[in-house]
Structures are given as structure tokens and as C-alpha cells.
C-alpha atoms as a PDB file:
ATOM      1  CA  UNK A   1     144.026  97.938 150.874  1.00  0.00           C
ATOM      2  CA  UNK A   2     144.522 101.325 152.595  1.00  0.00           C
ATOM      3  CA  UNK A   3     147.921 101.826 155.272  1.00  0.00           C
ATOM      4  CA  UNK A   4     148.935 104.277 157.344  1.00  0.00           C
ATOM      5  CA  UNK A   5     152.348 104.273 158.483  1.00  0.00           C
ATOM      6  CA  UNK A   6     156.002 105.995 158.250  1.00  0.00           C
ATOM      7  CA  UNK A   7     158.552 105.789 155.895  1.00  0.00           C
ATOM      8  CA  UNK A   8     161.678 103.780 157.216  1.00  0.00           C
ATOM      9  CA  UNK A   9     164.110 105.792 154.682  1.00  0.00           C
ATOM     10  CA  UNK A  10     164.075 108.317 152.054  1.00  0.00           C
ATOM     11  CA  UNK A  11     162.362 106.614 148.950  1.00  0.00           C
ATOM     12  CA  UNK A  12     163.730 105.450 145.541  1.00  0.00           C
ATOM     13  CA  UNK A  13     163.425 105.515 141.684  1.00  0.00           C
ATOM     14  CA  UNK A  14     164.663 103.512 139.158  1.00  0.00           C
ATOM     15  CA  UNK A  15     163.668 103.012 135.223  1.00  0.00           C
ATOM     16  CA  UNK A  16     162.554  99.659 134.852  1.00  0.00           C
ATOM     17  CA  UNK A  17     162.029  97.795 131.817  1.00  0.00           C
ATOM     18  CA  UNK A  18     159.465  99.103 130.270  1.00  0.00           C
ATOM     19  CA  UNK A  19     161.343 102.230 130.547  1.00  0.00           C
ATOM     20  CA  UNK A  20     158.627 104.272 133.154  1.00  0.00           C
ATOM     21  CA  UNK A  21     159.986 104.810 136.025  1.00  0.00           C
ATOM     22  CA  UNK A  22     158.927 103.597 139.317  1.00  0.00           C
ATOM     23  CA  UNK A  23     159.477 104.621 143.483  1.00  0.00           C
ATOM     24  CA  UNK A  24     159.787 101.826 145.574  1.00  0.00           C
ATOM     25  CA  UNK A  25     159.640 102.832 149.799  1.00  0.00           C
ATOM     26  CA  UNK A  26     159.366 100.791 152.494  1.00  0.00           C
ATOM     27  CA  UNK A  27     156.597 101.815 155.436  1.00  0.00           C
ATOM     28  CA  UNK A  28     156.789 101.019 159.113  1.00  0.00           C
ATOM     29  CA  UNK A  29     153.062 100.117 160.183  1.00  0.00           C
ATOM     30  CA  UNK A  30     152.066 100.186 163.718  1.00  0.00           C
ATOM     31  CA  UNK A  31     150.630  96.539 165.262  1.00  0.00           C
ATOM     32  CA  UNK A  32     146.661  96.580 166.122  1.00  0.00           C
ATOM     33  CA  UNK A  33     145.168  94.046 167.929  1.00  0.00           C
ATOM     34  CA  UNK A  34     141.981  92.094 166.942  1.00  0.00           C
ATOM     35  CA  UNK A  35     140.163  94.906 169.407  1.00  0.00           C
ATOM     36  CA  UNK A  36     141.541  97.792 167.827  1.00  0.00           C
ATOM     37  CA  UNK A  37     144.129  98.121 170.523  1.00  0.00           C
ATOM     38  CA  UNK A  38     147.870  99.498 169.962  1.00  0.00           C
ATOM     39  CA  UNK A  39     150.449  96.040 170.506  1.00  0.00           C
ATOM     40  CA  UNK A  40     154.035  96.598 170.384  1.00  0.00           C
ATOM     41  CA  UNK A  41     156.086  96.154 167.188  1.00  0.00           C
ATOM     42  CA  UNK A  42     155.660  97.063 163.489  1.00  0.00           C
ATOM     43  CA  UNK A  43     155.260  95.309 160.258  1.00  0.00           C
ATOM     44  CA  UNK A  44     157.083  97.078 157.489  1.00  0.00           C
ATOM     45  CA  UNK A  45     155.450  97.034 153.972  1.00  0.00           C
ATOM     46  CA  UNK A  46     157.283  97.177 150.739  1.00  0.00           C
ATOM     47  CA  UNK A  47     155.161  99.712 148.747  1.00  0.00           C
ATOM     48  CA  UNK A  48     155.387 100.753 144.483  1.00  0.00           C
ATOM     49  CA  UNK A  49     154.289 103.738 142.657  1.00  0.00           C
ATOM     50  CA  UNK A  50     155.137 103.815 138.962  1.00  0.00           C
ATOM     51  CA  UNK A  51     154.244 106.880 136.534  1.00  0.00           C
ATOM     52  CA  UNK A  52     154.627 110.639 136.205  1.00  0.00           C
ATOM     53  CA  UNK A  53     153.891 110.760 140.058  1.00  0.00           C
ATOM     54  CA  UNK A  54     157.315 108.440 140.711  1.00  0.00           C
ATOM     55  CA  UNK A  55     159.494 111.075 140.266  1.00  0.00           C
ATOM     56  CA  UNK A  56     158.217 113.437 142.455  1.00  0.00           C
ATOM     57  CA  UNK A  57     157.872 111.811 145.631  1.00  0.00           C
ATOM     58  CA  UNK A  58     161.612 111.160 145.873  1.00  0.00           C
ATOM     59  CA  UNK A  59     161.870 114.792 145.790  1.00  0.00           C
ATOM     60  CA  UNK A  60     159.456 115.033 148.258  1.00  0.00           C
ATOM     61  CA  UNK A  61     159.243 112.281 150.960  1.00  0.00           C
ATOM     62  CA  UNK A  62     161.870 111.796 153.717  1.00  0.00           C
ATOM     63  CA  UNK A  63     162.376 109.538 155.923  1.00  0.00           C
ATOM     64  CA  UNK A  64     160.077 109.265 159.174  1.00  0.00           C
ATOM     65  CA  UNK A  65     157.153 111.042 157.507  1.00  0.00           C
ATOM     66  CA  UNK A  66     153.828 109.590 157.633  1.00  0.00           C
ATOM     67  CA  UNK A  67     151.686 108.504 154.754  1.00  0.00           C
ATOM     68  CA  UNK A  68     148.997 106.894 153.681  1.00  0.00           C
ATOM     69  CA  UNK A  69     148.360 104.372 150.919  1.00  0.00           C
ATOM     70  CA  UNK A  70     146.058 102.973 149.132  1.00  0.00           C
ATOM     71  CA  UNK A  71     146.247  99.965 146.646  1.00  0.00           C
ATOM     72  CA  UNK A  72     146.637  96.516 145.761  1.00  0.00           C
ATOM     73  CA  UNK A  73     148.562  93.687 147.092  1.00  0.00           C
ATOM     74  CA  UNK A  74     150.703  92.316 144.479  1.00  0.00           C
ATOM     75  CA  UNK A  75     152.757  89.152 144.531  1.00  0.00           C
ATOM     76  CA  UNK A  76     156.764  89.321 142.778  1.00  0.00           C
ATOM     77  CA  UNK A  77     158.493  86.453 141.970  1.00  0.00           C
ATOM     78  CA  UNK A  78     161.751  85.626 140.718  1.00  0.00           C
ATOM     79  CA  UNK A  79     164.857  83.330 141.313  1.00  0.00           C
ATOM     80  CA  UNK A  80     168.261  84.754 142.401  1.00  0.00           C
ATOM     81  CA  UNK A  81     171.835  84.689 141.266  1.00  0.00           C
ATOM     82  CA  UNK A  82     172.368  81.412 143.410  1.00  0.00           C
ATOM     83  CA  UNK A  83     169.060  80.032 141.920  1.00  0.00           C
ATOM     84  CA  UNK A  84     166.852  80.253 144.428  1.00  0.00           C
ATOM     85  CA  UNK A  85     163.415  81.377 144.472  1.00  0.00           C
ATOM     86  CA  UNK A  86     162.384  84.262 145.888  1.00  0.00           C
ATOM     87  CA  UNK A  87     159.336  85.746 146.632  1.00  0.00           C
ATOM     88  CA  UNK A  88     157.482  89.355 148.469  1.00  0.00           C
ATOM     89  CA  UNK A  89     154.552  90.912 148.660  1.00  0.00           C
ATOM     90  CA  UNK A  90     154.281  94.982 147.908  1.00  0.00           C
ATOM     91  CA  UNK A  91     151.478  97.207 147.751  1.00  0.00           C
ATOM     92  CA  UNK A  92     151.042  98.547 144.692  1.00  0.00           C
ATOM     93  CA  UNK A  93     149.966 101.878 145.252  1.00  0.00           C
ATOM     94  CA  UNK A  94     146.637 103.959 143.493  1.00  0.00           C
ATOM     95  CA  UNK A  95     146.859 106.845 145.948  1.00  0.00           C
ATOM     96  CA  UNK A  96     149.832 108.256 148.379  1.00  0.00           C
ATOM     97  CA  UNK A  97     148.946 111.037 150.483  1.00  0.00           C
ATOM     98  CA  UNK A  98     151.319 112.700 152.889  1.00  0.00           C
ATOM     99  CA  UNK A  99     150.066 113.408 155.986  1.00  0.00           C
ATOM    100  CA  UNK A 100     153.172 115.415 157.704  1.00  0.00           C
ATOM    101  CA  UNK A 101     153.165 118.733 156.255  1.00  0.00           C
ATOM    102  CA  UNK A 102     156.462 119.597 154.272  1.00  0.00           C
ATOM    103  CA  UNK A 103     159.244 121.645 156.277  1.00  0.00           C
ATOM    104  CA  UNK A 104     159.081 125.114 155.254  1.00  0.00           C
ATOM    105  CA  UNK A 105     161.560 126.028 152.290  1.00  0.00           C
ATOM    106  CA  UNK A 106     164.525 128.298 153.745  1.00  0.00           C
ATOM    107  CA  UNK A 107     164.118 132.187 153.578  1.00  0.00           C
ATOM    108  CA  UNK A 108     165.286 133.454 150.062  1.00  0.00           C
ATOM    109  CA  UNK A 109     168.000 136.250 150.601  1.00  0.00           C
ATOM    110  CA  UNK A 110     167.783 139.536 148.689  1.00  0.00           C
ATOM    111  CA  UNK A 111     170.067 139.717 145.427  1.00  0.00           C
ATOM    112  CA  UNK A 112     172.143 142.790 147.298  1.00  0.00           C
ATOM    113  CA  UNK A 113     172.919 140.526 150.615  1.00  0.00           C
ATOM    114  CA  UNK A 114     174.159 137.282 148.017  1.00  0.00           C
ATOM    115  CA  UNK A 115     177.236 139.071 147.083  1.00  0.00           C
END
């Protein structure tokens, strides 16, 4: 499954039980029509990375920037404090590109103009 779409907030990482840690987001995809055609509305996709990579794209993504994924669709299950269960589908993600380049880092003063 490959998306393209933009990030609805700044993404997150958590440890999870197996103690790796892993960056959940959640991407805005534009609606297209059976004829390739732009229709109004989004669907928003739940999307996972896990690994050495997690860590780093909180540190780099923001939100409104575009990306692209590709992965797998991946079914979670489980039932809720009030016993009710609950199911989603996420991407699991192989490969996240960023296609907005990254802001420029701010100009570095000289040591003499810091004090």
C-alpha cells in the first residue's frame, strides 16, 4: 500500500512492550474519484513505524508536512476499559519519505556576539 498525504499533528513515540519503540501519526489523504479526479473531503489514516527510525521522525516531522508511505495494512484489536471491543486499521509502515523539505535551521551567532 503506498499514501501520500499530510500529517494532521506533530507525530508520537512511545516504548511498547517489547520495549522498541514505536511513532504512531495520523495522515490526512486527499479523496480521488474512480476517474482519477480530486472529490472533496479526506480520509485520515492511522500510520506505525517501529525501530531505530521511530525516534527520529518525531524530531523531524511537523504537522502539515507531506509524506509518503509505504506498507502494510494491519488490523488491531482489543477490548476497552468498559469492555467493549474495539477495533482500527493502521498502516504499518516499510518506507516514510518526506516530501516537504525541512525549514532551514536558524543562523548560528558568532561566540563574541553570544555574550
Amino acid at each position: 500500500m503506498n499514501l501520500i498525504g499530510r500529517l494532521v499533528e506533530r507525530p508520537a513515540v512511545r516504548a511498547v512492550l517489547t520495549g522498541e519503540m514505536e511513532c504512531t501519526m495520523r495522515v490526512a489523504i486527499p479523496r480521488v474519484g474512480a476517474t482519477g479526479i480530486p472529490e472533496p473531503g479526506v480520509v485520515y489514516v492511522d500510520v506505525v513505524t517501529a525501530g531505530v527510525r521511530a525516534r527520529g521522525l518525531v524530531e523531524e516531522l511537523r504537522g502539515g508536512m507531506r509524506v509518503a508511505v509505504s506498507g502494510r495494512l494491519d488490523l488491531d484489536e482489543w477490548v476497552d476499559p468498559g469492555g467493549q471491543r474495539r477495533t482500527r486499521y493502521e498502516v504499518v509502515a516499510d518506507q516514510l519519505e518526506v516530501l516537504d523539505p525541512l525549514p532551514p535551521a536558524p543562523p548560528r551567532l558568532p561566540d563574541a556576539e553570544l555574550r
